[in-house]
Protein backbone atom coordinates (compact mmCIF):
# COMPACT_ATOMS: atom_id res chain seq x y z
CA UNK A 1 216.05 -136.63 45.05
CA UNK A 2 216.52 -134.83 48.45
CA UNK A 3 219.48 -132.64 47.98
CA UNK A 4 219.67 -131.57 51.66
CA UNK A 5 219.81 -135.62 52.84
CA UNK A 6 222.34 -136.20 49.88
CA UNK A 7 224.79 -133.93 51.17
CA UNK A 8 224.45 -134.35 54.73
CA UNK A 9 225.12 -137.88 54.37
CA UNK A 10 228.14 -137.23 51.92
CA UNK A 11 229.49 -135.11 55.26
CA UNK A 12 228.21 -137.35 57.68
CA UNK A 13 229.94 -140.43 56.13
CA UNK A 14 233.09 -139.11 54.36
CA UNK A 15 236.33 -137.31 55.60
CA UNK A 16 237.96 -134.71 53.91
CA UNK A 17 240.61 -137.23 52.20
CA UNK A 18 237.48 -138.77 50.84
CA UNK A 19 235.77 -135.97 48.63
CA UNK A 20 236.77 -135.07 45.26
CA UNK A 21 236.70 -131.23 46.27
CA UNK A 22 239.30 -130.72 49.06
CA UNK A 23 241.81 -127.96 48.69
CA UNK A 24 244.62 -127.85 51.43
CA UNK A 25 245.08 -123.95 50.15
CA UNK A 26 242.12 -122.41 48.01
CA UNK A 27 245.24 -120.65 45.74
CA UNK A 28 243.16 -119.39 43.01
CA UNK A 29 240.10 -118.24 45.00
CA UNK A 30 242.45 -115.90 47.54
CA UNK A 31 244.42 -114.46 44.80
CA UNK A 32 241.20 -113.72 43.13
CA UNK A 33 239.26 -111.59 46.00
CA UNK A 34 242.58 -110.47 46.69
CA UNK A 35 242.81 -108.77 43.22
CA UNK A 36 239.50 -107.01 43.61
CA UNK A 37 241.14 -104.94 46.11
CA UNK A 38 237.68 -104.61 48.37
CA UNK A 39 238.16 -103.46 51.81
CA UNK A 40 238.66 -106.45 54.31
CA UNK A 41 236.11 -104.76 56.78
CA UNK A 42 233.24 -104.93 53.64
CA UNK A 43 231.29 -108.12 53.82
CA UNK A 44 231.74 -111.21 51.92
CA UNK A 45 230.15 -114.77 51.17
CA UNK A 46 230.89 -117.66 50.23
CA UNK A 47 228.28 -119.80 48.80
CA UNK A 48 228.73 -123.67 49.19
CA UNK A 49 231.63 -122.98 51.63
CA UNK A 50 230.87 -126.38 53.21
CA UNK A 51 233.98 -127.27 55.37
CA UNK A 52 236.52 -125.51 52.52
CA UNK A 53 239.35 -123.61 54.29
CA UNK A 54 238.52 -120.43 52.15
CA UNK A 55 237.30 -119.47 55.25
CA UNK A 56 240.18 -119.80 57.63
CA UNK A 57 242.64 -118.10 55.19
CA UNK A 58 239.88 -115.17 54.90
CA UNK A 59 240.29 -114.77 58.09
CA UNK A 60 244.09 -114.85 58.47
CA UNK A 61 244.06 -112.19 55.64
CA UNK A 62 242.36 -110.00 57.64
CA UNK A 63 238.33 -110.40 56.86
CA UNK A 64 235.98 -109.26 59.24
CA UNK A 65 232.58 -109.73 58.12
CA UNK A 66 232.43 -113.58 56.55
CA UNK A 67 229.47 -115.17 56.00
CA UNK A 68 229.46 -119.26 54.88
CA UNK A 69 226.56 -120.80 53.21
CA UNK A 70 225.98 -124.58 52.25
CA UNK A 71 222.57 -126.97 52.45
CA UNK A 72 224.87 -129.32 54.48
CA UNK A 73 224.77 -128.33 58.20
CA UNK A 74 227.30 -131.13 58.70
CA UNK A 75 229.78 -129.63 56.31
CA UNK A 76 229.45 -126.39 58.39
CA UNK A 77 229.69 -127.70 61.79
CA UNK A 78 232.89 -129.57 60.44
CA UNK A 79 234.22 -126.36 59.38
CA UNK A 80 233.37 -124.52 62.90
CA UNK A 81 234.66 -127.35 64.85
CA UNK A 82 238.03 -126.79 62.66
CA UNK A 83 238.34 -123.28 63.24
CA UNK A 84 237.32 -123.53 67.26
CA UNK A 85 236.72 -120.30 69.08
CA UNK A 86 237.74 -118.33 65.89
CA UNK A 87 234.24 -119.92 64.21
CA UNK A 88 232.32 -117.41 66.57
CA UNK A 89 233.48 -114.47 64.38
CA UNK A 90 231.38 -115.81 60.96
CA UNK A 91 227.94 -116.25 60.15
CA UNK A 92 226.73 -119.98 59.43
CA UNK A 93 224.31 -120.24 57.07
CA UNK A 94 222.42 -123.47 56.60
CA UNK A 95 220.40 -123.60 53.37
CA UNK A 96 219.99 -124.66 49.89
CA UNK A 97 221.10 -121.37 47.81
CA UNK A 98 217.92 -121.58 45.50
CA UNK A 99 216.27 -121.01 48.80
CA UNK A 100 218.19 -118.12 49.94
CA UNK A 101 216.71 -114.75 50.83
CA UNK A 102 219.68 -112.71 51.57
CA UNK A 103 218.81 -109.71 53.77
CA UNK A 104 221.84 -107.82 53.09
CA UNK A 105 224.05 -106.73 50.23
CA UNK A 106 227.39 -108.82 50.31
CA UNK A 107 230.78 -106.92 48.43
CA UNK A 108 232.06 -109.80 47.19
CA UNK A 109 230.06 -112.94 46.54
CA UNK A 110 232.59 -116.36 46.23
CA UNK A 111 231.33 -119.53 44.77
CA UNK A 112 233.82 -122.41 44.03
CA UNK A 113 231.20 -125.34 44.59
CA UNK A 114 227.45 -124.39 44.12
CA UNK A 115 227.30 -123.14 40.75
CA UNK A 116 227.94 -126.00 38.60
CA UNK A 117 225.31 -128.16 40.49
CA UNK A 118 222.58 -125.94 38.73
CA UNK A 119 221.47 -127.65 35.75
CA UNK A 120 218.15 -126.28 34.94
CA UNK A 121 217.70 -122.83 33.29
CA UNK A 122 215.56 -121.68 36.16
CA UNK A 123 218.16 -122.75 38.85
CA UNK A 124 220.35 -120.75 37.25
CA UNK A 125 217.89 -117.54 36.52
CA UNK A 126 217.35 -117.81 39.84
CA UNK A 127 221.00 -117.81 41.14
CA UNK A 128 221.85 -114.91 38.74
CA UNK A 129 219.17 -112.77 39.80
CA UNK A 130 220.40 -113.15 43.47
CA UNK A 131 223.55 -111.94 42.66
CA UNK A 132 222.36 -109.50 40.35
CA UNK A 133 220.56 -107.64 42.99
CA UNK A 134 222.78 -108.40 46.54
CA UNK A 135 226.00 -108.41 45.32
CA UNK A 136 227.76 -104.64 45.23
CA UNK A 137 231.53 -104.98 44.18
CA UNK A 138 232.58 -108.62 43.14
CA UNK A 139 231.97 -111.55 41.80
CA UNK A 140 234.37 -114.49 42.15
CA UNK A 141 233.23 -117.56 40.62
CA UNK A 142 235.08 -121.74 39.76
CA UNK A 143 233.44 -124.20 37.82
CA UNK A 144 233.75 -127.21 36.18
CA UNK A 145 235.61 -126.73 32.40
CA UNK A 146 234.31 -128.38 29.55
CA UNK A 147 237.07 -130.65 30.17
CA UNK A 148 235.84 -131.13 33.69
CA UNK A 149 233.74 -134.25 34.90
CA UNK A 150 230.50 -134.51 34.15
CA UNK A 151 229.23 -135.55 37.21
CA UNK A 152 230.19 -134.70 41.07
CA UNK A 153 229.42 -136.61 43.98
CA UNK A 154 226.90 -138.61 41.59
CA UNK A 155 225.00 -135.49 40.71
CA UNK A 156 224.74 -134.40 37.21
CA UNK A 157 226.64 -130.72 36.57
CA UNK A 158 226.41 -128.07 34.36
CA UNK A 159 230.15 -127.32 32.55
CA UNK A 160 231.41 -124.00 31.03
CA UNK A 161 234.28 -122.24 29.16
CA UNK A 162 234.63 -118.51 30.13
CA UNK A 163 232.03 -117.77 26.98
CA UNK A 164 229.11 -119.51 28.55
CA UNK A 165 230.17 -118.25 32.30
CA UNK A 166 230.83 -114.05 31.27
CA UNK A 167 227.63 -114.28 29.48
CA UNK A 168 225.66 -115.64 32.37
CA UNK A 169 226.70 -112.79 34.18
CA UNK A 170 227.29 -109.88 31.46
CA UNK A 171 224.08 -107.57 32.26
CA UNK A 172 225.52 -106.23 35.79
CA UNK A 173 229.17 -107.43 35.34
CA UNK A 174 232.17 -107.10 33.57
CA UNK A 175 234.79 -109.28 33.55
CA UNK A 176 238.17 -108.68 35.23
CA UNK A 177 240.52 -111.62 35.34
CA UNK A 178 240.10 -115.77 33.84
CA UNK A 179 241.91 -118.48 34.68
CA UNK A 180 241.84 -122.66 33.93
CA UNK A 181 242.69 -124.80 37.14
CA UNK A 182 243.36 -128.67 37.12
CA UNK A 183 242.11 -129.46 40.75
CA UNK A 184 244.52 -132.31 42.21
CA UNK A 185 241.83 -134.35 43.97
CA UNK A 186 243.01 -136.25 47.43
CA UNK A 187 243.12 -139.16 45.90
CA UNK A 188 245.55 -138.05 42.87
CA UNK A 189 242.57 -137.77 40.09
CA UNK A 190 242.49 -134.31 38.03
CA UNK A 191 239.06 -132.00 37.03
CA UNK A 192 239.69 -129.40 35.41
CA UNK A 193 237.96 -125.74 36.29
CA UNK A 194 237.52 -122.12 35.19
CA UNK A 195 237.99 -119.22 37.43
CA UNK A 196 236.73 -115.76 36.96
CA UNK A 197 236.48 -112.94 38.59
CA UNK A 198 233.98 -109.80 38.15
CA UNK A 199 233.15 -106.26 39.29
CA UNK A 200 229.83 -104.94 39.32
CA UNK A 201 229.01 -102.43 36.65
CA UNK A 202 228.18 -98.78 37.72
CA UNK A 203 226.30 -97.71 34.77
C-alpha cells in the first residue's frame, strides 16, 4: 500500500468533522509541553501534525520556532490555509517520518498521531533512534491504549499501556508524567489513549 496516496486522499476527500482524530483543543498535549517548562524560543516539532490545531495554540502560547511534519501535504496546506498569514512563521514539512533526516536538534519532539501507525519492529527502531539522537529536552508522546481501536483510518496500529511505551524509550529517557485519555471523536465514538511525557537523560 502507498501510504503517501492513502493519506492524501483521506485529506483530499474528508473534512475535519469527518476523521476520527479531530481535537477542537489538544488539552492533554499543551498541558504536557507546558509541564516540561522548555523555553518557548527553543525549537519544537510535531510529528504527524497534519491539520491538528496543536499548532495554532503553540503559537498563541508564545512558540517561536515550530516545525509541523506529516506525509500528507494536503493535511498541511489545510492547516496553513487555517492559520493564514500567521502559517508563514512555521516550517512545513512534507514527508513520511521513516523518511526523515532531521538536520537539526528539536527541544521538544510531540507526536499524538504517527507513532501508533508503526507496526513493524524496524519502523519503530527506526523512529526511536531519530529521537534518540535529535531530540535534546522532551519527549511528548499519545497513543492508542490497549483499550484503544485496533485499527485507524483502515490501517492496522500498534497499541500500548505506559509499560510497553517507557520501555520503548527508557535508554535516553526518563519518564516524567502519564496520563489515559478517552478521545471524543466528531462523530460521538470514544478511543481510548495514553499520554506521556519525557526528559532526556543527562548521564
Amino acid at each position: 500500500m502507498n501510504k503517501k496516496k492513502h493519506w492524501e486522499t483521506v485529506y483530499n476527500t474528508k473534512t475535519p468533522q469527518e476523521v476520527s482524530w479531530t481535537q477542537k483543543y489538544p488539552k492533554t498535549s499543551i498541558e504536557f509541553i507546558k509541564s516540561l517548562k522548555i523555553d518557548s524560543s527553543k525549537p519544537i516539532i510535531d510529528v504527524g501534525g497534519g491539520d491538528s490545531h496543536l499548532v495554532d495554540v503553540l503559537i498563541k502560547e508564545g512558540f517561536t520556532d515550530i516545525t509541523v511534519l506529516d506525509i500528507s501535504e494536503k493535511a498541511l496546506l489545510c492547516a496553513q490555509e487555517r492559520l493564514g498569514e500567521t502559517a508563514k512563521k512555521v516550517s512545513w514539512i512534507v514527508c513520511d517520518i521513516l523518511d526523515f533526516k532531521p538536520n537539526r536538534n528539536y527541544s521538544i519532539w510531540h507526536d499524538r498521531a504517527a507513532f501508533h501507525f508503526l507496526t513493524e519492529a524496524s519502523q519503530i527502531e527506526n523512529y526511536t533512534e531519530k529521537i534518540n539522537r535529535y531530540v535534546s529536552e522532551g519527549l511528548v508522546i499519545g497513543t492508542f491504549s490497549e483499550n484503544g481501536p485496533l485499527k485507524c483510518s483502515g490501517l492496522n496500529i500498534s497499541q500500548y499501556d505506559f509499560d510497553k511505551l517507557k520501555a520503548n524509550f527508557k535508554k535516553k529517557f526518563k519518564i516524567i508524567e502519564e496520563k489515559e485519555e478517552v478521545h471524543i471523536t466528531p462523530f460521538d465514538t470514544t478511543q481510548n489513549f495514553i499520554f506521556m511525557s519525557f526528559r532526556k537523560k543527562t548521564d
